[in-house]
C-alpha atoms as a PDB file:
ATOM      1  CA  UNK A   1     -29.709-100.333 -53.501  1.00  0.00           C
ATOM      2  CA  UNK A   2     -32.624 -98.187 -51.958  1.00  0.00           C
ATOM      3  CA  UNK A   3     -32.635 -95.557 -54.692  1.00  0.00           C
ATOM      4  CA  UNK A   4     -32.080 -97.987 -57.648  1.00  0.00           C
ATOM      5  CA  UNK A   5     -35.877 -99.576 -57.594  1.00  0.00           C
ATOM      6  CA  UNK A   6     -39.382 -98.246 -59.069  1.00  0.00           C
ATOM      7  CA  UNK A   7     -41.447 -96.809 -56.568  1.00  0.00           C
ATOM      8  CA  UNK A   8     -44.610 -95.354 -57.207  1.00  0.00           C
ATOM      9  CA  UNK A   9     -44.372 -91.824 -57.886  1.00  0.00           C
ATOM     10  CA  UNK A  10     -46.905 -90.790 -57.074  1.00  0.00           C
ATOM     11  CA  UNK A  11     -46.275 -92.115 -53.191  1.00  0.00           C
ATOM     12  CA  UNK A  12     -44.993 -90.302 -50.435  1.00  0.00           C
ATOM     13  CA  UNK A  13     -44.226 -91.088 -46.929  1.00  0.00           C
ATOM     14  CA  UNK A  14     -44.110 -89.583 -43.845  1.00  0.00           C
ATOM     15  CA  UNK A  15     -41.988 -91.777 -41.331  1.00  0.00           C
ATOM     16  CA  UNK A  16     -43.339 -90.974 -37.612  1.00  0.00           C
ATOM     17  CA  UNK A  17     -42.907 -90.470 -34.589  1.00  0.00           C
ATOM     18  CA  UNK A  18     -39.220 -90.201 -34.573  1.00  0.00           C
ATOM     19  CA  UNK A  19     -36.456 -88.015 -36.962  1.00  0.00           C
ATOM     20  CA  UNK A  20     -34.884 -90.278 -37.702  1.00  0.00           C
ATOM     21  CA  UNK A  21     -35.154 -94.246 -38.517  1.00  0.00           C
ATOM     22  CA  UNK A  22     -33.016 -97.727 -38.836  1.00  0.00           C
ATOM     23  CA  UNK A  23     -31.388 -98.004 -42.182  1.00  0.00           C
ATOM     24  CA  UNK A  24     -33.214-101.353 -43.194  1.00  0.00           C
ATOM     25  CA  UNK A  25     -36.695 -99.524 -42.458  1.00  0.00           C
ATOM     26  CA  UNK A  26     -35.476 -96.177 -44.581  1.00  0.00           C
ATOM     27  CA  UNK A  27     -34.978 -99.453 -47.593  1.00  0.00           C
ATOM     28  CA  UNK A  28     -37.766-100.724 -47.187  1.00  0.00           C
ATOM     29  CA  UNK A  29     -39.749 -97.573 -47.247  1.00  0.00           C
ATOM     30  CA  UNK A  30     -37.608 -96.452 -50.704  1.00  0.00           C
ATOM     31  CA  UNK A  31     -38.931 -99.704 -52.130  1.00  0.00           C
ATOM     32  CA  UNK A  32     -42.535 -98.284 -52.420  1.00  0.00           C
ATOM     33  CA  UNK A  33     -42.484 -94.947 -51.530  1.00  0.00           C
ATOM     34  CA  UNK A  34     -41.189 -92.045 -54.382  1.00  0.00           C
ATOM     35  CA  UNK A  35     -39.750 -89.945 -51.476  1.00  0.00           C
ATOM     36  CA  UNK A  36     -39.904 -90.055 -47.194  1.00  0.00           C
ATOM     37  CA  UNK A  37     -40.160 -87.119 -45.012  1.00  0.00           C
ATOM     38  CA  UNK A  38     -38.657 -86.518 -42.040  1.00  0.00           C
ATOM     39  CA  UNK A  39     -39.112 -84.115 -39.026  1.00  0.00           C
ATOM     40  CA  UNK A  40     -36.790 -82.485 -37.194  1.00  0.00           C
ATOM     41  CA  UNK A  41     -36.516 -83.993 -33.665  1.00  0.00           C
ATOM     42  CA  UNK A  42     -39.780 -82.354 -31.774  1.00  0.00           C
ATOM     43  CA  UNK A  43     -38.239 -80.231 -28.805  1.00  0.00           C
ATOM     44  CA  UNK A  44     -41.217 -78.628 -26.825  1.00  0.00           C
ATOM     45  CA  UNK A  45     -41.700 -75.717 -24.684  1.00  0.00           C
ATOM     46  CA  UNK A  46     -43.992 -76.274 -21.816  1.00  0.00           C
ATOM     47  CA  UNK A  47     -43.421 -72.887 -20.164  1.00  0.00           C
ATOM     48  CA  UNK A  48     -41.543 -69.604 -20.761  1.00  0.00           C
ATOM     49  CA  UNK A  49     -38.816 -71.705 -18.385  1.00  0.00           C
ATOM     50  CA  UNK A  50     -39.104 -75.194 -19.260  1.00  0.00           C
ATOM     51  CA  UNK A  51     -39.305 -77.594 -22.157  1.00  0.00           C
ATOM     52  CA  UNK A  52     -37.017 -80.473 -23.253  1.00  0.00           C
ATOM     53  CA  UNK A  53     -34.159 -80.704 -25.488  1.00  0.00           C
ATOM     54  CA  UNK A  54     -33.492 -80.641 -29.077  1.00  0.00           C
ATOM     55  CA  UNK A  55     -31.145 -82.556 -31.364  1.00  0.00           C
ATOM     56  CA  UNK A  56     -29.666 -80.902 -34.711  1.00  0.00           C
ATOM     57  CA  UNK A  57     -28.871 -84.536 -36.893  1.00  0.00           C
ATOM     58  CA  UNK A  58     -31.368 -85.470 -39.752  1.00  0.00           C
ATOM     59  CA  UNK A  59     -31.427 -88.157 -42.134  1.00  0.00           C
ATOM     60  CA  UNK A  60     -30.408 -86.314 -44.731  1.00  0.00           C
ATOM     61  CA  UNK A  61     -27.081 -85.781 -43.478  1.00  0.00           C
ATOM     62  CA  UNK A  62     -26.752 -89.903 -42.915  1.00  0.00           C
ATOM     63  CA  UNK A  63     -27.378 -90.495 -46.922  1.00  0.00           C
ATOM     64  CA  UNK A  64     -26.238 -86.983 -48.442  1.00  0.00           C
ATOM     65  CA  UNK A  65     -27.003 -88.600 -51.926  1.00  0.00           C
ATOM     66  CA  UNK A  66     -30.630 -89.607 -50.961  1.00  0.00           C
ATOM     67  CA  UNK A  67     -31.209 -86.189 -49.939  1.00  0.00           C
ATOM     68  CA  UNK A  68     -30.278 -84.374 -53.047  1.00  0.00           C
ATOM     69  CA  UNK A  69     -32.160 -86.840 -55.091  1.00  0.00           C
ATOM     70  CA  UNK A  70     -35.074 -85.461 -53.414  1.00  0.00           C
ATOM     71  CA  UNK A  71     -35.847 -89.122 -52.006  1.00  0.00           C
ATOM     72  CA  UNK A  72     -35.287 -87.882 -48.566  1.00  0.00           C
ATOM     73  CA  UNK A  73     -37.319 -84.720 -47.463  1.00  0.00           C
ATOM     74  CA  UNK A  74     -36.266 -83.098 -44.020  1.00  0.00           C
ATOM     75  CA  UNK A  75     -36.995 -79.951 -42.459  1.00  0.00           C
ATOM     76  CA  UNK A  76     -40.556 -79.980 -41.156  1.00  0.00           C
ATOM     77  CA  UNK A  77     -40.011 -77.688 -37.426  1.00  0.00           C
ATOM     78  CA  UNK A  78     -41.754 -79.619 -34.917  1.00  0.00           C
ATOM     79  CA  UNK A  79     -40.209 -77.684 -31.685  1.00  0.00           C
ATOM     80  CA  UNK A  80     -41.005 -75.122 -29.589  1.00  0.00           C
ATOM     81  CA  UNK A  81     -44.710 -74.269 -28.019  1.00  0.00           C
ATOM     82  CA  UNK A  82     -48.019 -75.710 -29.005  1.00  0.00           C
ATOM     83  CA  UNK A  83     -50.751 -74.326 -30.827  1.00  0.00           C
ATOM     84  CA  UNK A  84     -54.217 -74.372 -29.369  1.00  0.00           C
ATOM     85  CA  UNK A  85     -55.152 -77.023 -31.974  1.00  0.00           C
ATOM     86  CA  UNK A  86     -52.247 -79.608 -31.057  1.00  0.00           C
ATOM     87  CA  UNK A  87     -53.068 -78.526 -27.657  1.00  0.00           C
ATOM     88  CA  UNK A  88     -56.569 -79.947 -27.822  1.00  0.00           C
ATOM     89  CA  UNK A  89     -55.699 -82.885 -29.731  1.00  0.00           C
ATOM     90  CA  UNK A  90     -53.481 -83.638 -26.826  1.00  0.00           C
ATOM     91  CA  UNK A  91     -56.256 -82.581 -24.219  1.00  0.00           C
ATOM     92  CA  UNK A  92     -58.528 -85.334 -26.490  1.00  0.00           C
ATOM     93  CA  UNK A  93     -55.783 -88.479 -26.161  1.00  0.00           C
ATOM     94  CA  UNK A  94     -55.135 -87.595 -22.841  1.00  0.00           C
ATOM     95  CA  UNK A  95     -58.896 -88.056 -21.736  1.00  0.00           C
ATOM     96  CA  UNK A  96     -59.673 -90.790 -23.513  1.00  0.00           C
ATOM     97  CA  UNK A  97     -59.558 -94.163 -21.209  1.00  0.00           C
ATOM     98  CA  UNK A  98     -58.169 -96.617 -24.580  1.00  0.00           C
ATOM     99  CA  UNK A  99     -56.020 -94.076 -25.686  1.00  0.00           C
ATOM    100  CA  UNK A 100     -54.176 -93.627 -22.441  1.00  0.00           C
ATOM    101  CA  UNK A 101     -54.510 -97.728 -21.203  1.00  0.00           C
ATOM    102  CA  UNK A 102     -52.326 -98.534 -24.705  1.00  0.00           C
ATOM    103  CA  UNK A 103     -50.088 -96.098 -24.060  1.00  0.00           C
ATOM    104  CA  UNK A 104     -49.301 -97.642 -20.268  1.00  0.00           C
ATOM    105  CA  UNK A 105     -49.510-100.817 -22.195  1.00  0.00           C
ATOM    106  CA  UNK A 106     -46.886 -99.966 -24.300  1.00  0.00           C
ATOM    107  CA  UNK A 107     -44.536 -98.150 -21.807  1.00  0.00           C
ATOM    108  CA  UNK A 108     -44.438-101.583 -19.830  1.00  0.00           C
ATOM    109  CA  UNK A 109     -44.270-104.200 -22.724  1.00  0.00           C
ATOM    110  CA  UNK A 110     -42.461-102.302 -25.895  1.00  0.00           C
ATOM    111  CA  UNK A 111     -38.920-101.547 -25.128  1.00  0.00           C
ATOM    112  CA  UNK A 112     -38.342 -99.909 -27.952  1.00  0.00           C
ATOM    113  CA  UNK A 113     -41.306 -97.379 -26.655  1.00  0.00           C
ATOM    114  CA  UNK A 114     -39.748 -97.130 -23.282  1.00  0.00           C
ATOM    115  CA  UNK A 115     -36.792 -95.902 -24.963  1.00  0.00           C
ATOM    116  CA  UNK A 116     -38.075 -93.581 -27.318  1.00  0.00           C
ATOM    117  CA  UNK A 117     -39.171 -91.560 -24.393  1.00  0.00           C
ATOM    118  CA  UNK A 118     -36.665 -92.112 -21.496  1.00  0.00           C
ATOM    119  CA  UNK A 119     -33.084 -92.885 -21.241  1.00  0.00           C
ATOM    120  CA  UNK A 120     -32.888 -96.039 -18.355  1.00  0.00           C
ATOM    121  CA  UNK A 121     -29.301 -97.580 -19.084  1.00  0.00           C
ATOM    122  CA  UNK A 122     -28.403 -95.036 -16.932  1.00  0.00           C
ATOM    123  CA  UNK A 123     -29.262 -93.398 -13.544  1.00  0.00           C
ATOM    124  CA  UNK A 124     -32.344 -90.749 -14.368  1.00  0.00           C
ATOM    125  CA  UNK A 125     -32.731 -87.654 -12.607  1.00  0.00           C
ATOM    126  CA  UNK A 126     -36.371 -87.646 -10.862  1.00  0.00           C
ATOM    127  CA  UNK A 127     -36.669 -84.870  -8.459  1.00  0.00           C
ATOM    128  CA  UNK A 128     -33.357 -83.952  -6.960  1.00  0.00           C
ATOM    129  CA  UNK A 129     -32.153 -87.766  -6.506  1.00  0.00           C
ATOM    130  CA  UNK A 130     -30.475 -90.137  -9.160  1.00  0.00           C
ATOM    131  CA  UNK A 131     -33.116 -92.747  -9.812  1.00  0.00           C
ATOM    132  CA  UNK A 132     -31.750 -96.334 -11.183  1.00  0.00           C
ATOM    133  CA  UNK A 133     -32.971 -96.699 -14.758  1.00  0.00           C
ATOM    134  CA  UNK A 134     -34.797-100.179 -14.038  1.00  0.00           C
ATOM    135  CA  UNK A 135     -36.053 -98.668 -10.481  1.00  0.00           C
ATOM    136  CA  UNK A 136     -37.632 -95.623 -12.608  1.00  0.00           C
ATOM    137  CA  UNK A 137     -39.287 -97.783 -14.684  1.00  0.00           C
ATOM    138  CA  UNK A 138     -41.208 -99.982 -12.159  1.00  0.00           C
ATOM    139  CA  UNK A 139     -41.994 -96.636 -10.737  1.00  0.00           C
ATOM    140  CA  UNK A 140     -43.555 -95.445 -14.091  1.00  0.00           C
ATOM    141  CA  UNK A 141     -45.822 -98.890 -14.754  1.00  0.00           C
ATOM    142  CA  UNK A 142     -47.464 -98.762 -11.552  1.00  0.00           C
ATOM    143  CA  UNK A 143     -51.235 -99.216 -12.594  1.00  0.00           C
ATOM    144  CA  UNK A 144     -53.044 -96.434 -11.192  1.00  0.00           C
ATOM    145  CA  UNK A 145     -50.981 -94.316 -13.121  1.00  0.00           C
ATOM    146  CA  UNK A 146     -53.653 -95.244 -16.119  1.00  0.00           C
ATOM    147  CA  UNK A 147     -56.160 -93.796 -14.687  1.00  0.00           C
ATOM    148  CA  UNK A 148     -54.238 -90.623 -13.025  1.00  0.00           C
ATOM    149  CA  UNK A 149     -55.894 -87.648 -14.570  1.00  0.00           C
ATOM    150  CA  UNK A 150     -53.820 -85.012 -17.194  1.00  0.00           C
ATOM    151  CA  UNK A 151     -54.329 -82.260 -18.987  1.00  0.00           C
ATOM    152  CA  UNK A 152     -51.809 -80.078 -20.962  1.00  0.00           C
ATOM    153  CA  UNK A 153     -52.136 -77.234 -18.786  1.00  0.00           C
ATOM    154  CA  UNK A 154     -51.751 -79.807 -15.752  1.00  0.00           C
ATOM    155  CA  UNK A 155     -48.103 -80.857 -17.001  1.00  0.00           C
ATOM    156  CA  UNK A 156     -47.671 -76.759 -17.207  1.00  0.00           C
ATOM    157  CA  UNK A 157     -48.234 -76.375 -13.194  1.00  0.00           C
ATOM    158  CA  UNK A 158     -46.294 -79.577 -12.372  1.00  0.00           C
ATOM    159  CA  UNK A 159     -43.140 -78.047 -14.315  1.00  0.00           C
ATOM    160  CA  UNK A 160     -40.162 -77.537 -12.246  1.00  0.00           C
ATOM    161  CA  UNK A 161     -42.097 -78.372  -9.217  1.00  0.00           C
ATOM    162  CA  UNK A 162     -40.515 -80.916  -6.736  1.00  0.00           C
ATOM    163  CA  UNK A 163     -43.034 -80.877  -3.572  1.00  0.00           C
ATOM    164  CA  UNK A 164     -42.332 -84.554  -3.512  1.00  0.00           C
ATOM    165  CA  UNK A 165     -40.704 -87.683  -5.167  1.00  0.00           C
ATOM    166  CA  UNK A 166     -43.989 -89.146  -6.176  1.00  0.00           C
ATOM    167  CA  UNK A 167     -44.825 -86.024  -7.485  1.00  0.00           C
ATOM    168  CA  UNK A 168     -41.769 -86.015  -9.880  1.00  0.00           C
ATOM    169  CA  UNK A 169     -42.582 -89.218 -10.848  1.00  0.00           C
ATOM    170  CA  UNK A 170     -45.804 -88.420 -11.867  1.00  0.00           C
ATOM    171  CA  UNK A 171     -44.374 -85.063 -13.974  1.00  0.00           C
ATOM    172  CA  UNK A 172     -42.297 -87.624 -15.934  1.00  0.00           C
ATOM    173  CA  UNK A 173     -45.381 -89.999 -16.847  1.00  0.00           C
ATOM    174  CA  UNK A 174     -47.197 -86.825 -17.662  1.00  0.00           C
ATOM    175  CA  UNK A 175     -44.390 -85.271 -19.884  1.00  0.00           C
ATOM    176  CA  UNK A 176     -43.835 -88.685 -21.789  1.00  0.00           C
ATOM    177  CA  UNK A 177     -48.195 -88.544 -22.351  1.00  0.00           C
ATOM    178  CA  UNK A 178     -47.775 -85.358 -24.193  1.00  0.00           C
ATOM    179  CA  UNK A 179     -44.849 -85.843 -25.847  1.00  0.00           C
ATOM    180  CA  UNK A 180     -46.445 -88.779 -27.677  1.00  0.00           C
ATOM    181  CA  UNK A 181     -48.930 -87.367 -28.175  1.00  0.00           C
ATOM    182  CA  UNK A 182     -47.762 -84.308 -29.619  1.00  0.00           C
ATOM    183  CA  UNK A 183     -45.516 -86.566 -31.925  1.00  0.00           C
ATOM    184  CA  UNK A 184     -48.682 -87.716 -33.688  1.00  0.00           C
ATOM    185  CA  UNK A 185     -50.782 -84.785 -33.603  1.00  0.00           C
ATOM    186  CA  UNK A 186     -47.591 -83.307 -35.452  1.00  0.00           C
ATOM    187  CA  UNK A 187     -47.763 -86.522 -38.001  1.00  0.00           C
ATOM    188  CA  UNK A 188     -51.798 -85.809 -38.181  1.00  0.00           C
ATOM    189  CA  UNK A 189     -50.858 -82.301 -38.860  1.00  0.00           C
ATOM    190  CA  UNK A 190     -47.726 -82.527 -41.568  1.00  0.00           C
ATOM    191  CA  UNK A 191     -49.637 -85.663 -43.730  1.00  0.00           C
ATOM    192  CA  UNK A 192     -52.678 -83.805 -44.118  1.00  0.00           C
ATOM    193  CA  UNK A 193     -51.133 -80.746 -45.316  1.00  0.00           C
ATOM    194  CA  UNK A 194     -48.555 -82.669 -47.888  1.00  0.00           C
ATOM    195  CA  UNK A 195     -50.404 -85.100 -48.888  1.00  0.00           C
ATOM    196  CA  UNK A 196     -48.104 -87.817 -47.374  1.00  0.00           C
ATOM    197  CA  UNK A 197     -49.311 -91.633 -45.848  1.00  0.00           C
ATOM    198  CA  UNK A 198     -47.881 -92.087 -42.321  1.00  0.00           C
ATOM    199  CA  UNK A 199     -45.644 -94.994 -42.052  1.00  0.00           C
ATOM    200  CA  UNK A 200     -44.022 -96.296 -38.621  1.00  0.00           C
ATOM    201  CA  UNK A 201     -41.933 -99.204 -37.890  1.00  0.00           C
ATOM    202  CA  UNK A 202     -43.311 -99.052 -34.328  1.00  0.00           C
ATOM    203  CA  UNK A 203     -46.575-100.928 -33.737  1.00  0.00           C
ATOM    204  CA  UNK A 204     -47.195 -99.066 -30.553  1.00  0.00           C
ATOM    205  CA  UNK A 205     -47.252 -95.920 -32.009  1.00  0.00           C
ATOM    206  CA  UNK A 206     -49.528 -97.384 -34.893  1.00  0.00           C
ATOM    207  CA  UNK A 207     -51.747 -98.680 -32.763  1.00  0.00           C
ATOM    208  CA  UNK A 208     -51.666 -95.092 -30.992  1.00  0.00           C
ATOM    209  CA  UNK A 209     -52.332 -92.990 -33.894  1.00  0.00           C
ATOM    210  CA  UNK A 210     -55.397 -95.169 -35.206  1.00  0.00           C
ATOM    211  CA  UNK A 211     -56.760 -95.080 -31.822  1.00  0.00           C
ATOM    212  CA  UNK A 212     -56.733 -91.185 -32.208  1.00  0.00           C
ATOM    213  CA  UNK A 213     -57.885 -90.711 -35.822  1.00  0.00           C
ATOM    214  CA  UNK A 214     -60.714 -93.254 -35.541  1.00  0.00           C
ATOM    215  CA  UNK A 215     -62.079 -91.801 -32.436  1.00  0.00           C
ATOM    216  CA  UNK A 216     -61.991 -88.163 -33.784  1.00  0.00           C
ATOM    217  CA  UNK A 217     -63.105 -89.276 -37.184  1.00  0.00           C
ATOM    218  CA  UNK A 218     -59.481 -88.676 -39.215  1.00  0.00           C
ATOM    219  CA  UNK A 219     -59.002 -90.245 -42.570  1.00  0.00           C
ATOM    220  CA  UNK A 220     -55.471 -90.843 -42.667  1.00  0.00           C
ATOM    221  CA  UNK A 221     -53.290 -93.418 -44.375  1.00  0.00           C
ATOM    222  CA  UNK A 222     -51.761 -95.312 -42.206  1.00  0.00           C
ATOM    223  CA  UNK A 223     -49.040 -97.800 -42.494  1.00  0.00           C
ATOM    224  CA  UNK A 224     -47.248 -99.937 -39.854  1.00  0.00           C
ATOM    225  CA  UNK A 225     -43.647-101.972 -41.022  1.00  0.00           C
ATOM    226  CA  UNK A 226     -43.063-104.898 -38.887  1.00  0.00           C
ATOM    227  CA  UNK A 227     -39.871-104.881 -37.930  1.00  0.00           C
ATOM    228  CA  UNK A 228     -38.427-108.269 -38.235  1.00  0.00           C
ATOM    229  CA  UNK A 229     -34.622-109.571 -37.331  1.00  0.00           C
ATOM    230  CA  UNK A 230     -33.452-105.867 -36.762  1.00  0.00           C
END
C-alpha cells in the first residue's frame, strides 16, 4: 500500500499542472514523498464576463484516509483573476519563441496534452458552429499559429468576440497558451512559498516549466515521472 512505506519526511510534493492525478502516479509519488499537494482545479477569469469553468472534486475525497493522514494536502485556490505577477509571467512564456514552439509541439504530438486543455471526442463549440473534435484539432496545429503573436491582455479583447471563424479559432489557441501557462506560474508560485518540489507525470509540461524557470533564472525542484504501461 501507498501509505504503508518510508518516505522521506522531510519531502514534499507538489503534483502539477492538474488537481488531480492517476492512482499509480499518486503511489508512486507516496513512495518518496512524506505528503503531495494538490490544487484545486484552476478556473480563470479573463474579464468581468468571461472566464472558464471550475470543477469542485479533489483528491482528497478519492482516498478519504490519505487525506486525514495528512499524506494528501488539498486546498491551494488557483481560480478566479490574475495577479499582475502571474500576469507577467504569462506575458514572459508567451513571448518567448522556445517556450511557445514546445508548447505547439506538444499540442500536436502529446495526446494526453491535447486533452488536458480541450475536450475533442466530441463536437467543440468554436464560434457559433459545432466544430468536429479531430477537425478542431487540425485547425489548432496549423504552423503559423507558433509564431501568431499573444499577450494576456490580447486574449482579454478577443473574449466573446466572434468577427470570424478563424478568429475563434485563434481565441481558443490563445486561451489554451495562458491557461498553461498560468498552471505553472501557479506551481512556480505555491512550491516556492511551501517549500514543496514540483513533480509531473507529464513530460510536456516538464519540459514547459524548465523552459520557464531556466530562462527567468528560477531555482526550482523539478521532477518528471515517466509514465509507463498506464
Amino acid at each position: 500500500m501507498a501509505d504503508s512505506v518510508s518516505p522521506s519526511p522531510s519531502r514534499q510534493a507538489l503534483y502539477y499542472p492538474f488537481h488531480l492525478c492517476h492512482e499509480r502516479t499518486l503511489t508512486r509519488l507516496l513512495d518518496t514523498y512524506a505528503s503531495v499537494h494538490f490544487r484545486d482545479y484552476m478556473a480563470l477569469q479573463l474579464t468581468q464576463f468571461s472566464g472558464t469553468t471550475a470543477y469542485a472534486d479533489r483528491m482528497g475525497g478519492y482516498h478519504e484516509a490519505l487525506f486525514k493522514a495528512g499524506r494528501i494536502v488539498q486546498g491551494y485556490n488557483v481560480s478566479g483573476p490574475l495577479n499582475e505577477e502571474t500576469i507577467a509571467a504569462v506575458n514572459r512564456d508567451l513571448a518567448d519563441p522556445a517556450w511557445r514552439a514546445e508548447f505547439h509541439r506538444a499540442l500536436r504530438e502529446d495526446r494526453r496534452f491535447q486533452r488536458g486543455l480541450f475536450d475533442l471526442s466530441h463536437g467543440m463549440r468554436i464560434g457559433n458552429q459545432l466544430v468536429p473534435g479531430p477537425a478542431v484539432l487540425l485547425r489548432l496545429i496549423e504552423a503559423e499559429r507558433v509564431a501568431h503573436p499573444w499577450t494576456f491582455a490580447e486574449l482579454q479583447r478577443s473574449s466573446g468576440s466572434s468577427s470570424s471563424l478563424e478568429d475563434s479559432y485563434g481565441y481558443e489557441y490563445g486561451l489554451a497558451l495562458v491557461k498553461t501557462s498560468a498552471a505553472l506560474a501557479y506551481t512556480i508560485r505555491l512550491a516556492r512559498q511551501h517549500g514543496l518540489e514540483a513533480v509531473t507525470d507529464s513530460e510536456s509540461h516538464f519540459r514547459l516549466l524548465t523552459r520557464t524557470c531556466d530562462r527567468d533564472g528560477i531555482a526550482l525542484p523539478n521532477q518528471w515521472l515517466p509514465r509507463e504501461g498506464y
